[in-house]
N, C-alpha and C. Protein backbone atom coordinates (compact mmCIF):
# COMPACT_ATOMS: atom_id res chain seq x y z
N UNK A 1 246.26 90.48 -106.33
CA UNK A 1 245.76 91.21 -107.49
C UNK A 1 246.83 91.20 -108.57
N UNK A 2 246.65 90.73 -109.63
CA UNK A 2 247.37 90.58 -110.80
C UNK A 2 248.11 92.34 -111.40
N UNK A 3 248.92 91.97 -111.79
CA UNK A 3 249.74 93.56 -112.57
C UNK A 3 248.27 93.74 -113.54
N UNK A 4 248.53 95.14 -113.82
CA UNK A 4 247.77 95.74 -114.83
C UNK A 4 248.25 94.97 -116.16
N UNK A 5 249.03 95.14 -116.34
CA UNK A 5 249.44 94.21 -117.79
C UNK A 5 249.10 92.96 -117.97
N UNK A 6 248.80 92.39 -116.98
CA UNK A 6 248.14 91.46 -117.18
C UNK A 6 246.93 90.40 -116.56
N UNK A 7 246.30 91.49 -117.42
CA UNK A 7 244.75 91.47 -117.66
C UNK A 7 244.21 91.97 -118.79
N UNK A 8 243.61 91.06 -119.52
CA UNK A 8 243.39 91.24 -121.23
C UNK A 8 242.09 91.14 -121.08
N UNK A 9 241.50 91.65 -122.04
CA UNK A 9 240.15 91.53 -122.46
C UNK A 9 239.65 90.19 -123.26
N UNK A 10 238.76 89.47 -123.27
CA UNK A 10 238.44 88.59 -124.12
C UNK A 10 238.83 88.81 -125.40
N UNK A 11 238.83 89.94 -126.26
CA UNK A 11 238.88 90.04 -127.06
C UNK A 11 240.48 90.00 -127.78
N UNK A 12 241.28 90.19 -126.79
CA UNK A 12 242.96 89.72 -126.90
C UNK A 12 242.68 88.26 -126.96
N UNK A 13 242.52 87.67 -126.31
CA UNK A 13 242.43 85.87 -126.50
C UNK A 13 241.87 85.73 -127.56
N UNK A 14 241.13 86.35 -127.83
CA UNK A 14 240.44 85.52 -129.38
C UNK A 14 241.37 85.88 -130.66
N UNK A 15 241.74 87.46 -130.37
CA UNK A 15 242.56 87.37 -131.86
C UNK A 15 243.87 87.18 -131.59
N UNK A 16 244.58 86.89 -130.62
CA UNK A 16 245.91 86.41 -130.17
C UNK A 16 246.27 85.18 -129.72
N UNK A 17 245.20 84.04 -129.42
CA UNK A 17 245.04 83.16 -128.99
C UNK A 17 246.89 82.55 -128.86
N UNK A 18 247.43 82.50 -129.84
CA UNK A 18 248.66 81.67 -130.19
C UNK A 18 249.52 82.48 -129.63
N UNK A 19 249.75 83.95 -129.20
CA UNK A 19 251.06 84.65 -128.74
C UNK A 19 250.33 84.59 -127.40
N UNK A 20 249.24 84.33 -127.41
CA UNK A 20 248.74 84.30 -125.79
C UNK A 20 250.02 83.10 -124.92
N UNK A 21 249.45 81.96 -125.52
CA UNK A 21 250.12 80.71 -125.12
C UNK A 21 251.79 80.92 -124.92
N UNK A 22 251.94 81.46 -125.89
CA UNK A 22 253.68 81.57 -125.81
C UNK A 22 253.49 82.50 -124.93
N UNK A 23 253.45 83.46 -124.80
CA UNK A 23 253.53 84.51 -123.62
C UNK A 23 253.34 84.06 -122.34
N UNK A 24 252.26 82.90 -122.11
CA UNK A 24 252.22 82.69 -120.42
C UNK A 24 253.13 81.47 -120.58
N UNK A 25 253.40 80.73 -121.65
CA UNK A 25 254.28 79.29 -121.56
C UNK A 25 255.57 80.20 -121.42
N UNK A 26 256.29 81.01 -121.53
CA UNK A 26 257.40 81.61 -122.06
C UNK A 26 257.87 82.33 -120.57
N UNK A 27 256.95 83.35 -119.86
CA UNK A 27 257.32 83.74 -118.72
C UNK A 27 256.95 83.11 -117.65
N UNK A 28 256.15 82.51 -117.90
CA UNK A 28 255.15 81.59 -116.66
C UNK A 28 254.32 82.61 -115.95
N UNK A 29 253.76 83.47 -116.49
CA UNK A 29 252.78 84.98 -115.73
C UNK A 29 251.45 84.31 -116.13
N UNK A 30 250.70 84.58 -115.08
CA UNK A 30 248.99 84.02 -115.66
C UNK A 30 248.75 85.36 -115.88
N UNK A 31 247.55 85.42 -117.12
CA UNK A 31 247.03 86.68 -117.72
C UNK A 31 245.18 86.53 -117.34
N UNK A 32 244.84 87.40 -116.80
CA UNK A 32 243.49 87.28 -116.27
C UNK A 32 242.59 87.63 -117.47
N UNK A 33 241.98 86.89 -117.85
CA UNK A 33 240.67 87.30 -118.70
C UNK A 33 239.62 87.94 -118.57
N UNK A 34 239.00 89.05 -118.88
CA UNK A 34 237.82 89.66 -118.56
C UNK A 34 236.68 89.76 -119.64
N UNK A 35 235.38 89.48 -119.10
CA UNK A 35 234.63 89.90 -120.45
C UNK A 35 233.29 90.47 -119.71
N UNK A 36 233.53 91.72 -120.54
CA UNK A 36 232.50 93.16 -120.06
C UNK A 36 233.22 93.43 -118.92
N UNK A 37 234.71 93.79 -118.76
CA UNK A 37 234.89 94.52 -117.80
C UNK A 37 235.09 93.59 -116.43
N UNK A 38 234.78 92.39 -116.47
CA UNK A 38 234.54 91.52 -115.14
C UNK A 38 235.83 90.08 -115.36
N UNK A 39 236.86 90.06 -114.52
CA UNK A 39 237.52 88.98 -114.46
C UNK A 39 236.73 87.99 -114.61
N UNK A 40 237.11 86.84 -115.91
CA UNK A 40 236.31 85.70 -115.42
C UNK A 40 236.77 84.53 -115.94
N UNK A 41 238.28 84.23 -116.01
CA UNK A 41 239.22 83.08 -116.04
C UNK A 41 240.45 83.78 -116.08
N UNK A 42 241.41 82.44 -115.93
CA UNK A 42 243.34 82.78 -115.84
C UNK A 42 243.77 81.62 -116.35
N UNK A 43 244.09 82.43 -117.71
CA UNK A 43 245.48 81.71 -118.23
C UNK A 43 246.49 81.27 -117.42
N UNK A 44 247.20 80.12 -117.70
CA UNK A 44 247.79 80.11 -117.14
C UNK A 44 248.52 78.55 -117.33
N UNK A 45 250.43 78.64 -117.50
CA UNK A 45 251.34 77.72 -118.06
C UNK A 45 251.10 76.33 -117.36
N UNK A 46 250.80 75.32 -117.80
CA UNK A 46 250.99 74.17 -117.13
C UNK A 46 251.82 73.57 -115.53
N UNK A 47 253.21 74.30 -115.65
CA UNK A 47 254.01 73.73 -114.74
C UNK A 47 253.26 74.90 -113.13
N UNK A 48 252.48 75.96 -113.52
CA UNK A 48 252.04 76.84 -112.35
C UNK A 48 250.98 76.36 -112.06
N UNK A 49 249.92 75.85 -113.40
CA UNK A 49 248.50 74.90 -113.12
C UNK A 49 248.47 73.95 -111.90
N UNK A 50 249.79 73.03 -112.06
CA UNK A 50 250.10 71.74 -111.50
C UNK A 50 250.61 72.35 -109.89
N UNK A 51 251.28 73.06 -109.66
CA UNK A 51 252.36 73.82 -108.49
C UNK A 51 250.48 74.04 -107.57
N UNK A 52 250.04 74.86 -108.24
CA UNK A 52 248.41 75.26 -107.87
C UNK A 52 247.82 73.76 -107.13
N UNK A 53 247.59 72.78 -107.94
CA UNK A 53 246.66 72.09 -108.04
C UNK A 53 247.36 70.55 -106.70
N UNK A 54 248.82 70.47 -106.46
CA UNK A 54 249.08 70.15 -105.40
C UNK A 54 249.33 71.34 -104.04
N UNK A 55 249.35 72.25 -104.51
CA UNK A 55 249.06 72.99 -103.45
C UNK A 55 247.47 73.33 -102.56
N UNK A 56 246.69 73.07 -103.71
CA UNK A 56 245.55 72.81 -102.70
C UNK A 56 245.10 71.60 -102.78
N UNK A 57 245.57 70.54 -102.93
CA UNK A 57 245.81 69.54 -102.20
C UNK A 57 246.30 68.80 -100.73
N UNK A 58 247.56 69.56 -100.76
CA UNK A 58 248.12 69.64 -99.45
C UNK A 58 247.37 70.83 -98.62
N UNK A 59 246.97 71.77 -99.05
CA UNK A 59 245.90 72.21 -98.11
C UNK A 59 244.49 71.21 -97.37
N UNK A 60 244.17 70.93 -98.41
CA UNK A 60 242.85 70.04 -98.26
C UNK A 60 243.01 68.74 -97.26
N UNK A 61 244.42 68.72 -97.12
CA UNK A 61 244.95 67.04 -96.30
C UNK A 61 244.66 68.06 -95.16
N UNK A 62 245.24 69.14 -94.73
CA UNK A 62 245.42 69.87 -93.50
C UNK A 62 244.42 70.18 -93.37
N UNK A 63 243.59 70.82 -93.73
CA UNK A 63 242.50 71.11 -93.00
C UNK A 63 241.53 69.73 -92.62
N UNK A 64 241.92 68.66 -93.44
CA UNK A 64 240.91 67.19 -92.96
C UNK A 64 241.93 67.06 -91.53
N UNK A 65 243.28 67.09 -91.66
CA UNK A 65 243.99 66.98 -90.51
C UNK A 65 243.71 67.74 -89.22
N UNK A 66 243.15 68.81 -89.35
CA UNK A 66 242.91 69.83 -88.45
C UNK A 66 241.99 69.26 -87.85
N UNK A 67 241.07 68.77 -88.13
CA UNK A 67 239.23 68.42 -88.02
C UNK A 67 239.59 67.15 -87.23
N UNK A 68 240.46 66.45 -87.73
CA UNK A 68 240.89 64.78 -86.81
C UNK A 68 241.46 65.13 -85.83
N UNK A 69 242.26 66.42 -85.49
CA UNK A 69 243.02 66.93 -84.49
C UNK A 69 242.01 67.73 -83.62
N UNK A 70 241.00 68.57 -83.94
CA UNK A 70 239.96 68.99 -83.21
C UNK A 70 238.92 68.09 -82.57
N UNK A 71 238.67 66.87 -83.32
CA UNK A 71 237.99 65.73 -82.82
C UNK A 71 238.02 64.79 -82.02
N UNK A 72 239.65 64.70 -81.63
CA UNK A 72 240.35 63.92 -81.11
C UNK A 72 240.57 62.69 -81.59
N UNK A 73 240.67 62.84 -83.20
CA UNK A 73 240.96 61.71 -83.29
C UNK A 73 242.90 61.67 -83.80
N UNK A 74 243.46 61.45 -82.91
CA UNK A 74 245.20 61.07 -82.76
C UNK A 74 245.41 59.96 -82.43
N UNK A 75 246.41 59.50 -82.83
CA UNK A 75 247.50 58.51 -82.03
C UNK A 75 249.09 59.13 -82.13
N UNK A 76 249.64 58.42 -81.50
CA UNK A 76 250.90 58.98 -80.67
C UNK A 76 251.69 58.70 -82.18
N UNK A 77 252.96 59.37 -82.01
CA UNK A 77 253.87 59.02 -83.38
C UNK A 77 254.34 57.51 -82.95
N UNK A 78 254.66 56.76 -82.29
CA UNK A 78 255.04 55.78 -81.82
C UNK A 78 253.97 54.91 -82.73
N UNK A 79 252.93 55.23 -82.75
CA UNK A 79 251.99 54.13 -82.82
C UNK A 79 251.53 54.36 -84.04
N UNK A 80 251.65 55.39 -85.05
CA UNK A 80 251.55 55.94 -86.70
C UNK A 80 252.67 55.43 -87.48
N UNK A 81 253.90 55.50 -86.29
CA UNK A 81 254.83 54.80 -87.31
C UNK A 81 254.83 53.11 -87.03
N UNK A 82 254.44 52.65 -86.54
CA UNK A 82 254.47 50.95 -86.27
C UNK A 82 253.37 51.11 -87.46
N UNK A 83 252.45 51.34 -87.53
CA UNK A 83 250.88 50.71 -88.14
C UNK A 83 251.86 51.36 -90.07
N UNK A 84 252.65 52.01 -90.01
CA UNK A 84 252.81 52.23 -91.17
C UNK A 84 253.64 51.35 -91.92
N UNK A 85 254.78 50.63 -90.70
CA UNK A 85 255.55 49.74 -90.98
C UNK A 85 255.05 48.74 -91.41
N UNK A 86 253.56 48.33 -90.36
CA UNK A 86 252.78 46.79 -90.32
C UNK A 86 252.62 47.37 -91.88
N UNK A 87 251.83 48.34 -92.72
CA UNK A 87 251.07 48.42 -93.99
C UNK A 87 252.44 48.71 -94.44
N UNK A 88 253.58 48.72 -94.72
CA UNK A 88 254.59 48.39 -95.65
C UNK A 88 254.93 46.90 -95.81
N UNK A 89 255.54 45.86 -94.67
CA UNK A 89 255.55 44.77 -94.29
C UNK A 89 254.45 43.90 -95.13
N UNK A 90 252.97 44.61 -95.07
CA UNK A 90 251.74 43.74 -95.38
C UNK A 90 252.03 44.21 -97.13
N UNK A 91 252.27 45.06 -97.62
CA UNK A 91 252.26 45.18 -99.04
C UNK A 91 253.28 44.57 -99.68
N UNK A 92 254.60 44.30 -98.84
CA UNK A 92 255.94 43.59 -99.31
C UNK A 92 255.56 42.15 -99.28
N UNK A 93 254.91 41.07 -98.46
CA UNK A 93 254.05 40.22 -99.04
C UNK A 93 253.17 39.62 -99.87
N UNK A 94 252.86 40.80 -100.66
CA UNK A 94 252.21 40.51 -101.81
C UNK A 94 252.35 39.89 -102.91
């Protein structure tokens, strides 16, 4: 749950739009938007967008990982790292 301070009303973004930006580019704090009372976007600085956006990424590998691991589908590390070598080996031929 975000600080009280920051959470603005729509109506701060519209007439602040420009100290908005500096304010979340400046501390790196996302500011939650509400309109009528109801959260319903987050500001928020580029370099935290990106931090976000490989972070559920690397989630998304793990849980496909989980599902290959519940399925049985493994191979031994012995045999992940040869096949990775063969697909380095096969791309250094190119």
């Amino acid at each position: 749950m975000p600080r009280e301070d920051r959470i603005k009303p729509i109506t701060y973004m519209k007439n602040r739009a420009a100290e908005l930006v500096r304010e979340v580019s400046e501390t790196g704090d996302s500011v939650v938007i509400t309109q009528n009372g109801e959260a319903k976007v987050v500001v928020m600085d580029m370099k935290a967008y990106n931090r976000w956006r490989h972070t559920m990424a690397l989630l998304k590998i793990l849980a496909h990982a989980r599902g290959d691991v519940e399925a049985g589908r493994v191979v031994s590390q012995d045999d992940a790292f040869a096949r990775a070598e063969a697909s380095i080996d096969r791309a250094g031929e190119l």
